[in-house]
Protein backbone atom coordinates (compact mmCIF):
# COMPACT_ATOMS: atom_id res chain seq x y z
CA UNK A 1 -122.87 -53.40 61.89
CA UNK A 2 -120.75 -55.62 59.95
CA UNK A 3 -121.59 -59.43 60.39
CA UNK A 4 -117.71 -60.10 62.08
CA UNK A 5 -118.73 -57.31 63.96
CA UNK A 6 -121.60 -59.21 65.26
CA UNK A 7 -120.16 -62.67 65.78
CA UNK A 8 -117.35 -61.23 68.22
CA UNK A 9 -119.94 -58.92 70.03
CA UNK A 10 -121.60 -62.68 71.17
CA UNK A 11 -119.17 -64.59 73.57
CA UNK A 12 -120.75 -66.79 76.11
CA UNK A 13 -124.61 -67.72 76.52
CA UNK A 14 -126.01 -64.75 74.66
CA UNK A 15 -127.93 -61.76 76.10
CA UNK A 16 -130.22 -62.04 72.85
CA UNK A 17 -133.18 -64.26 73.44
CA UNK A 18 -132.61 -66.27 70.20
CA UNK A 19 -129.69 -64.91 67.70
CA UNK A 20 -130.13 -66.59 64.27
CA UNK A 21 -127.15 -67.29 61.61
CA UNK A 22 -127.84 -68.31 58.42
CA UNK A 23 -126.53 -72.14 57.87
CA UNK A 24 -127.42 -74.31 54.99
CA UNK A 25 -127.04 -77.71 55.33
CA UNK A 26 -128.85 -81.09 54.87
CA UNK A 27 -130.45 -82.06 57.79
CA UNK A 28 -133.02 -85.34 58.67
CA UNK A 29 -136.22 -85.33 60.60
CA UNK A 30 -137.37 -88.31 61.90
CA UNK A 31 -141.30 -88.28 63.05
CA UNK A 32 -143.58 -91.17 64.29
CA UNK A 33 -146.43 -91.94 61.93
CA UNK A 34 -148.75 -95.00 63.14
CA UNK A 35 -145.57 -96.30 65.61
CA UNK A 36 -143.88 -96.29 62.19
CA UNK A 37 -140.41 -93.88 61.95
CA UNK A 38 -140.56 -91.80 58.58
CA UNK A 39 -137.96 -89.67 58.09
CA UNK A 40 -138.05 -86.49 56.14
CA UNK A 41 -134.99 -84.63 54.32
CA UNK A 42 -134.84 -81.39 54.55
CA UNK A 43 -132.21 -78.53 54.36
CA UNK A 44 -131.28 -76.10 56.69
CA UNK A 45 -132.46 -71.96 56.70
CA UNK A 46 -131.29 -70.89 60.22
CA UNK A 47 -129.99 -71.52 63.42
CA UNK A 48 -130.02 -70.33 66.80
CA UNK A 49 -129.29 -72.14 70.39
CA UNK A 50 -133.04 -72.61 70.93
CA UNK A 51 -134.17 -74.01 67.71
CA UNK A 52 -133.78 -74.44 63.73
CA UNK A 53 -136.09 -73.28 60.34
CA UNK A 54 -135.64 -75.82 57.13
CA UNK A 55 -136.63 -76.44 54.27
CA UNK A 56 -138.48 -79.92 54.20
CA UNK A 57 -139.27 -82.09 51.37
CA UNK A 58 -142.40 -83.43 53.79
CA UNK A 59 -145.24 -81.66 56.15
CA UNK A 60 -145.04 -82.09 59.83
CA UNK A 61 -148.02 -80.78 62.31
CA UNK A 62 -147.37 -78.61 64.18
CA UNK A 63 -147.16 -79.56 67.71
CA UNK A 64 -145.47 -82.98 66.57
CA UNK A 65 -141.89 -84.01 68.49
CA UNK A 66 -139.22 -85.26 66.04
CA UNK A 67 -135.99 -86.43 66.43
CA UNK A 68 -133.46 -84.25 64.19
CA UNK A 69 -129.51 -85.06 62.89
CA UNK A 70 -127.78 -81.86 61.38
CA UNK A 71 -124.26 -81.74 60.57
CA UNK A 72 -122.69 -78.12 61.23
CA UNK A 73 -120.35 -76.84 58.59
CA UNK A 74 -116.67 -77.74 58.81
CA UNK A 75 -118.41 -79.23 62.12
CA UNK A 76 -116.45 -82.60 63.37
CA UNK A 77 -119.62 -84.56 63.59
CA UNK A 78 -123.66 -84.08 63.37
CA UNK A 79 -125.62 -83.19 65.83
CA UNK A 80 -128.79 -85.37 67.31
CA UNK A 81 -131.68 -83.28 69.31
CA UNK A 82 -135.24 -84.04 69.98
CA UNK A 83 -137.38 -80.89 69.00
CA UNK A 84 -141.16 -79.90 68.64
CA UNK A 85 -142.74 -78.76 65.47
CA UNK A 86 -143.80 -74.99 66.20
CA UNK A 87 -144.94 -73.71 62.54
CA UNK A 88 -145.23 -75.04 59.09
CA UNK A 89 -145.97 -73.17 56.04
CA UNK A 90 -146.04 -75.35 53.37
CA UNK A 91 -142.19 -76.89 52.79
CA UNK A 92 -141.10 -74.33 55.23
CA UNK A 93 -140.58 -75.38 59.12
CA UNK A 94 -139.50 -74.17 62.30
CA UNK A 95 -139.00 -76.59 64.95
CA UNK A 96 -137.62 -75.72 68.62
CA UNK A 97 -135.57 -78.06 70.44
CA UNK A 98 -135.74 -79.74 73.74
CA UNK A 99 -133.68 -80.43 75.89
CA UNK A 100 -130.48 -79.66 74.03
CA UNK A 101 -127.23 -80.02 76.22
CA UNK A 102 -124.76 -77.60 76.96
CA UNK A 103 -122.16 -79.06 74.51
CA UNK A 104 -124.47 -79.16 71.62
CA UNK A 105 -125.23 -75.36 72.55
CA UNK A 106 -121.53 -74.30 72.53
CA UNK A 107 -121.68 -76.35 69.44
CA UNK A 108 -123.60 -74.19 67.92
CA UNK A 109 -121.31 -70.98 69.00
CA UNK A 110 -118.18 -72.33 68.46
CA UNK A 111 -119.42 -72.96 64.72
CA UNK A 112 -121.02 -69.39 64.48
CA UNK A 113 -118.10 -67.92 65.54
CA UNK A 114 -115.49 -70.33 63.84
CA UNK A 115 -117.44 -69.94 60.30
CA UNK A 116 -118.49 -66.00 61.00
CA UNK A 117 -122.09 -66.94 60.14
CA UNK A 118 -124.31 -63.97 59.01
CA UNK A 119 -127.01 -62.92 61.16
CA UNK A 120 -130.37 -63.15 59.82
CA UNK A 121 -132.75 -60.45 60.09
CA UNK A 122 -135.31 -61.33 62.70
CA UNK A 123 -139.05 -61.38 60.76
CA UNK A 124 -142.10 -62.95 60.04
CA UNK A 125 -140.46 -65.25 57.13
CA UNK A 126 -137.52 -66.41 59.24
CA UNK A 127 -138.56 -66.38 62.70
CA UNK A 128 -139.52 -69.92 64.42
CA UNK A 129 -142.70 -69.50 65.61
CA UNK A 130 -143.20 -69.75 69.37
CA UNK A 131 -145.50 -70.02 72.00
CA UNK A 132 -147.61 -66.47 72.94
CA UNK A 133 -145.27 -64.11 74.56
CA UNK A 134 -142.09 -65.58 73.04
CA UNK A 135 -141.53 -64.35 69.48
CA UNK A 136 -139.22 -61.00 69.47
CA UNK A 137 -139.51 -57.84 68.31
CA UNK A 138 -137.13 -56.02 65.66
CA UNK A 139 -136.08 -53.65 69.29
CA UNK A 140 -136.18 -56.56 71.18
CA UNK A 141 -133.32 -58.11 68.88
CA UNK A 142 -131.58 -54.94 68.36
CA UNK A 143 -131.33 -54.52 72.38
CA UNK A 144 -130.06 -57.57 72.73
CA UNK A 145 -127.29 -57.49 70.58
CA UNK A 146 -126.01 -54.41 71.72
CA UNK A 147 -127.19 -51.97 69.00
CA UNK A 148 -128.68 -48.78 69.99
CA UNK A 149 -131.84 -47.40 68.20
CA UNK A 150 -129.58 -45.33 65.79
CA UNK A 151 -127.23 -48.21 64.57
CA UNK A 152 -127.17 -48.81 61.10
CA UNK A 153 -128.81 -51.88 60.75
CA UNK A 154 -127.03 -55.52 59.31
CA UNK A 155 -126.57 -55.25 55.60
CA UNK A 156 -129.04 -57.23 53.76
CA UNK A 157 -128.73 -59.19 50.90
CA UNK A 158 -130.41 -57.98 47.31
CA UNK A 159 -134.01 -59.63 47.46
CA UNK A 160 -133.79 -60.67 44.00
CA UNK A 161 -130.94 -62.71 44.91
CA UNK A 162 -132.70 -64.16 48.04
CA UNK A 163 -135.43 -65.17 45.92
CA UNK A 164 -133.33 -66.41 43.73
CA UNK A 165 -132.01 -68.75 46.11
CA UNK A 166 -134.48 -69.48 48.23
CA UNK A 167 -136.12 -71.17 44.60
CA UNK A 168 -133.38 -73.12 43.66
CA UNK A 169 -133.65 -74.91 47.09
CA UNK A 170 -137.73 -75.55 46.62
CA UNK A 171 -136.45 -76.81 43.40
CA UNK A 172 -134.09 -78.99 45.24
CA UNK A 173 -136.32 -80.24 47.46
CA UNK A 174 -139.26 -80.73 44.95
CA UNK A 175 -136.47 -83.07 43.00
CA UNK A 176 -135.78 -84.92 46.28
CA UNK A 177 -139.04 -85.69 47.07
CA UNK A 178 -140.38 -86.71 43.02
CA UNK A 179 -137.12 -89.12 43.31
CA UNK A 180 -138.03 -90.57 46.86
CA UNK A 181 -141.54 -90.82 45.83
CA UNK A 182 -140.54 -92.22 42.34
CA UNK A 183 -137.55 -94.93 43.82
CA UNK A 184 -140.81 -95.88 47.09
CA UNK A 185 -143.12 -96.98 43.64
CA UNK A 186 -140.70 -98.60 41.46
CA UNK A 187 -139.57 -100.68 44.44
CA UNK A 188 -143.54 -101.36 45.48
CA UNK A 189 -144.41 -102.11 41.80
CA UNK A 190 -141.16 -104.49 41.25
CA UNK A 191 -142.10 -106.88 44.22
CA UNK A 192 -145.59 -106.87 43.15
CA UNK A 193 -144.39 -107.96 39.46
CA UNK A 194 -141.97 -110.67 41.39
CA UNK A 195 -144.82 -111.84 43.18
CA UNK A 196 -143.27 -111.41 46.97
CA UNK A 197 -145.80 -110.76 49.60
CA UNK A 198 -143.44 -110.82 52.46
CA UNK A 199 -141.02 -112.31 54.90
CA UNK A 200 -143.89 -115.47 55.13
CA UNK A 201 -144.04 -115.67 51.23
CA UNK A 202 -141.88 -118.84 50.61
CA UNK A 203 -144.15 -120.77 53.82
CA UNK A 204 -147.83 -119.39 52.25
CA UNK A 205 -146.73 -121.04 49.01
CA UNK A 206 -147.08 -124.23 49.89
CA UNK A 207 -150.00 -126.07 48.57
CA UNK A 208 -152.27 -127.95 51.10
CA UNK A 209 -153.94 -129.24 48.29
CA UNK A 210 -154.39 -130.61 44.43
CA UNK A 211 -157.65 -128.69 43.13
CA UNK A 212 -158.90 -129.96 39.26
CA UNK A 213 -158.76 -127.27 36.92
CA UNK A 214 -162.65 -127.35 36.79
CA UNK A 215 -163.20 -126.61 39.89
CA UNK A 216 -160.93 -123.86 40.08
CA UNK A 217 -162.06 -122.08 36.61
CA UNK A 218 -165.64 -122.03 38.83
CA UNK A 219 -163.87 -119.83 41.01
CA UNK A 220 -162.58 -117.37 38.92
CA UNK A 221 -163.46 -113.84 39.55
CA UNK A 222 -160.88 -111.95 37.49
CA UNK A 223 -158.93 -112.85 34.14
CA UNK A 224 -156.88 -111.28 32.34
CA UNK A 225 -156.09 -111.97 28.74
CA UNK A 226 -152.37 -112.54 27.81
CA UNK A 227 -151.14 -110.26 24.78
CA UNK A 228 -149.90 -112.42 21.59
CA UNK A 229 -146.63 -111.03 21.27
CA UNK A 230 -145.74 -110.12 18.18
CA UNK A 231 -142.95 -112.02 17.14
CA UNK A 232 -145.11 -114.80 17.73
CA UNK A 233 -147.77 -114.08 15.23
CA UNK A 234 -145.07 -113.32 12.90
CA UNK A 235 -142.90 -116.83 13.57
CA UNK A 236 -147.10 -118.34 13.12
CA UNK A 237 -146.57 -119.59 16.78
CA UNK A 238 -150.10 -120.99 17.70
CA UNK A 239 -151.48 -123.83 20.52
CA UNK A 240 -152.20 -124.09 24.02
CA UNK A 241 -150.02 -123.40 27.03
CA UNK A 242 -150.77 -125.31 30.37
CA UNK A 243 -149.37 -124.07 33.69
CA UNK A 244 -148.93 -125.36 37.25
CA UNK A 245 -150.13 -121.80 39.61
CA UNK A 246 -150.90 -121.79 43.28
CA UNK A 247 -153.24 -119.88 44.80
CA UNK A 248 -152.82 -117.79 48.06
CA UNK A 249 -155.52 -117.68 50.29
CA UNK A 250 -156.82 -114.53 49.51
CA UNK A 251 -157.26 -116.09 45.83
CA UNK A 252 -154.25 -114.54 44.08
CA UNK A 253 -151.89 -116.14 42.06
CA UNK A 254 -148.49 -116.52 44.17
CA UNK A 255 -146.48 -118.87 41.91
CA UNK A 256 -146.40 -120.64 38.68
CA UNK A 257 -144.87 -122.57 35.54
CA UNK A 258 -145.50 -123.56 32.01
CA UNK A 259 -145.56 -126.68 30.99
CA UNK A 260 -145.08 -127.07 27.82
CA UNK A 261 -144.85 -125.03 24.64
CA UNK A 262 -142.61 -121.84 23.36
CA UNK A 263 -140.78 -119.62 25.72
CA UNK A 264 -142.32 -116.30 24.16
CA UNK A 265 -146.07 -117.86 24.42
CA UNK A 266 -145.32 -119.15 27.95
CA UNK A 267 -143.92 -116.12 29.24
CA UNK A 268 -147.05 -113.92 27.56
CA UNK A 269 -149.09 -116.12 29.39
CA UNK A 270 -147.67 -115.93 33.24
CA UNK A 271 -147.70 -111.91 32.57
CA UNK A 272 -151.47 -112.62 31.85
CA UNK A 273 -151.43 -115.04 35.00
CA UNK A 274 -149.63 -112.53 37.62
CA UNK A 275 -153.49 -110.85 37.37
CA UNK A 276 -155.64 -113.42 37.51
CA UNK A 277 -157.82 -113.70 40.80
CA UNK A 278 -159.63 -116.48 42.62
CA UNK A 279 -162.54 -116.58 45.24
CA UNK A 280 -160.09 -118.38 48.26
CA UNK A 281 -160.58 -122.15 47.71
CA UNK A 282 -161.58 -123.44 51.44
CA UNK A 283 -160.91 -126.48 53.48
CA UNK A 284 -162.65 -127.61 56.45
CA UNK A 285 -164.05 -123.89 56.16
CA UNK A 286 -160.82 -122.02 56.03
CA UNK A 287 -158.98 -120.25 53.41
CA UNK A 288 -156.14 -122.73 51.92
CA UNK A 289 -152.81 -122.04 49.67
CA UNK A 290 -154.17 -124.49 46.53
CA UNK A 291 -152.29 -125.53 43.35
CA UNK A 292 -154.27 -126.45 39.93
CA UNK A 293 -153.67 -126.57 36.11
CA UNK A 294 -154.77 -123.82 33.64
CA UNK A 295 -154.75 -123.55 29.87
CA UNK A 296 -153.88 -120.59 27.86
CA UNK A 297 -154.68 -120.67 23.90
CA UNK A 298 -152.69 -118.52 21.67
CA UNK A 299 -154.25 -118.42 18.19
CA UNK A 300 -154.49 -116.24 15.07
């Protein structure tokens, strides 16, 4: 039967338990991890009125509920459901929703019908995955939809083609995911190179005390020797740089400044300084934001 065929034949809350039409379109799940909302891009396989498959860039459990926004083709706005996770395989997911209103179901079939989406064929690979006693039958689908056992069935696409396709969108997804993953780290590894720690960063900065170098150098647990830049050794730039730091409470360096000398040798020696650690320096017992004095020597 030809897809147009099809769409016309459904008018109205359909006699088929769950008529799928191919859709592919971005879509976000939103899950809670740890109280924490992480949302997961994903792209769109197939849709019916009682649920969705994608194409995640993220696992979910099954079982799981997650929130989902989907924007229809040529639809005038996206659609927001809650739905529970019913099989994952890897990057693929299907997900049934709950609770979906009337309006977002005639959503759905004003948008099959509007767009003449193709009917997908109803197996293993693209079938959500319900609870016992729910998942169709090839009959079951056929009877539904009107077809009688001798119909010629919906005309599928070439499978090299479908293959084709379906790994451009891993691809796709794989890319998404290596650039989210790669954008989370160079953000993580920037504010650890700035030295932030937080909205209560500029407040745990402040010194509640003046500790003497000495004392402090008896405390280190961790150093890290700066690198003599080259153009320095070149230029014969030698001598000692001092530097104001203070020390968090768990004993890392949270801020500091040279003192004296060359620009290049100073700023070799805070890049040392950023890794330097301290057993916390304590007052009346506690933990205590400290500043001091340390000496870096730069010399051939």
């Amino acid at each position: 039967m030809a897809t147009d065929a099809q769409v016309r034949g459904w008018s109205g809350p359909s006699r088929r338990r769950l008529p799928r039409f191919e859709m592919q379109a971005p879509l976000d799940v939103t899950v809670l991890r740890s109280g924490i909302p992480d949302t997961v891009p994903g792209r769109s396989v197939n849709v019916c009125e009682r649920g969705i498959a994608a194409m995640l860039a993220g696992e979910l459990v099954p079982g799981e509920t997650v929130g989902i926004e989907v924007k229809l083709p040529r639809g005038p706005s996206a659609l927001r459901m809650r739905a529970m996770v019913r099989h994952q395989d890897k990057l693929r997911c299907g997900l049934e929703f709950l609770g979906l209103s009337e309006e977002q179901r005639a959503a759905i079939r004003d948008w099959a019908k509007g767009s003449k989406a193709e009917m997908t064929e109803i197996g293993e690979s693209s079938m959500l995955a319900l609870a016992p006693g729910q998942a169709e039958t090839k009959e079951a689908y056929n009877a539904g939809s009107g077809e009688s056992a001798g119909s010629a069935p919906p005309p599928r696409k070439p499978r090299k083609k479908r293959r084709w396709r379906r790994a451009v969108l891993v691809l796709a997804l794989l890319a998404m995911a290596a650039a989210v993953f790669w954008w989370k780290w160079s953000r993580g590894w920037d504010e650890l190179e700035s030295g932030l720690t937080g909205p209560g960063a500029a407040s745990a900065k402040k010194p509640e005390a003046q500790v003497p170098a000495e004392v402090m150098e008896k405390l280190l647990v961790h150093r890290v020797e700066p690198v003599y830049p080259a153009d320095a050794r070149k230029a014969n730039l030698q001598g000692i740089i001092a530097l104001d730091i203070v020390v968090g409470r768990d004993g890392s360096v949270v801020s500091m400044h040279a003192l004296n000398g060359p620009d290049v040798l100073a700023q070799a020696a805070m890049d040392a300084l950023r890794w330097w650690k301290f057993e916390p320096y304590r007052v009346n017992g506690e933990p205590a934001v400290v500043q001091t004095t340390v000496a870096v020597e730069f010399k051939k």
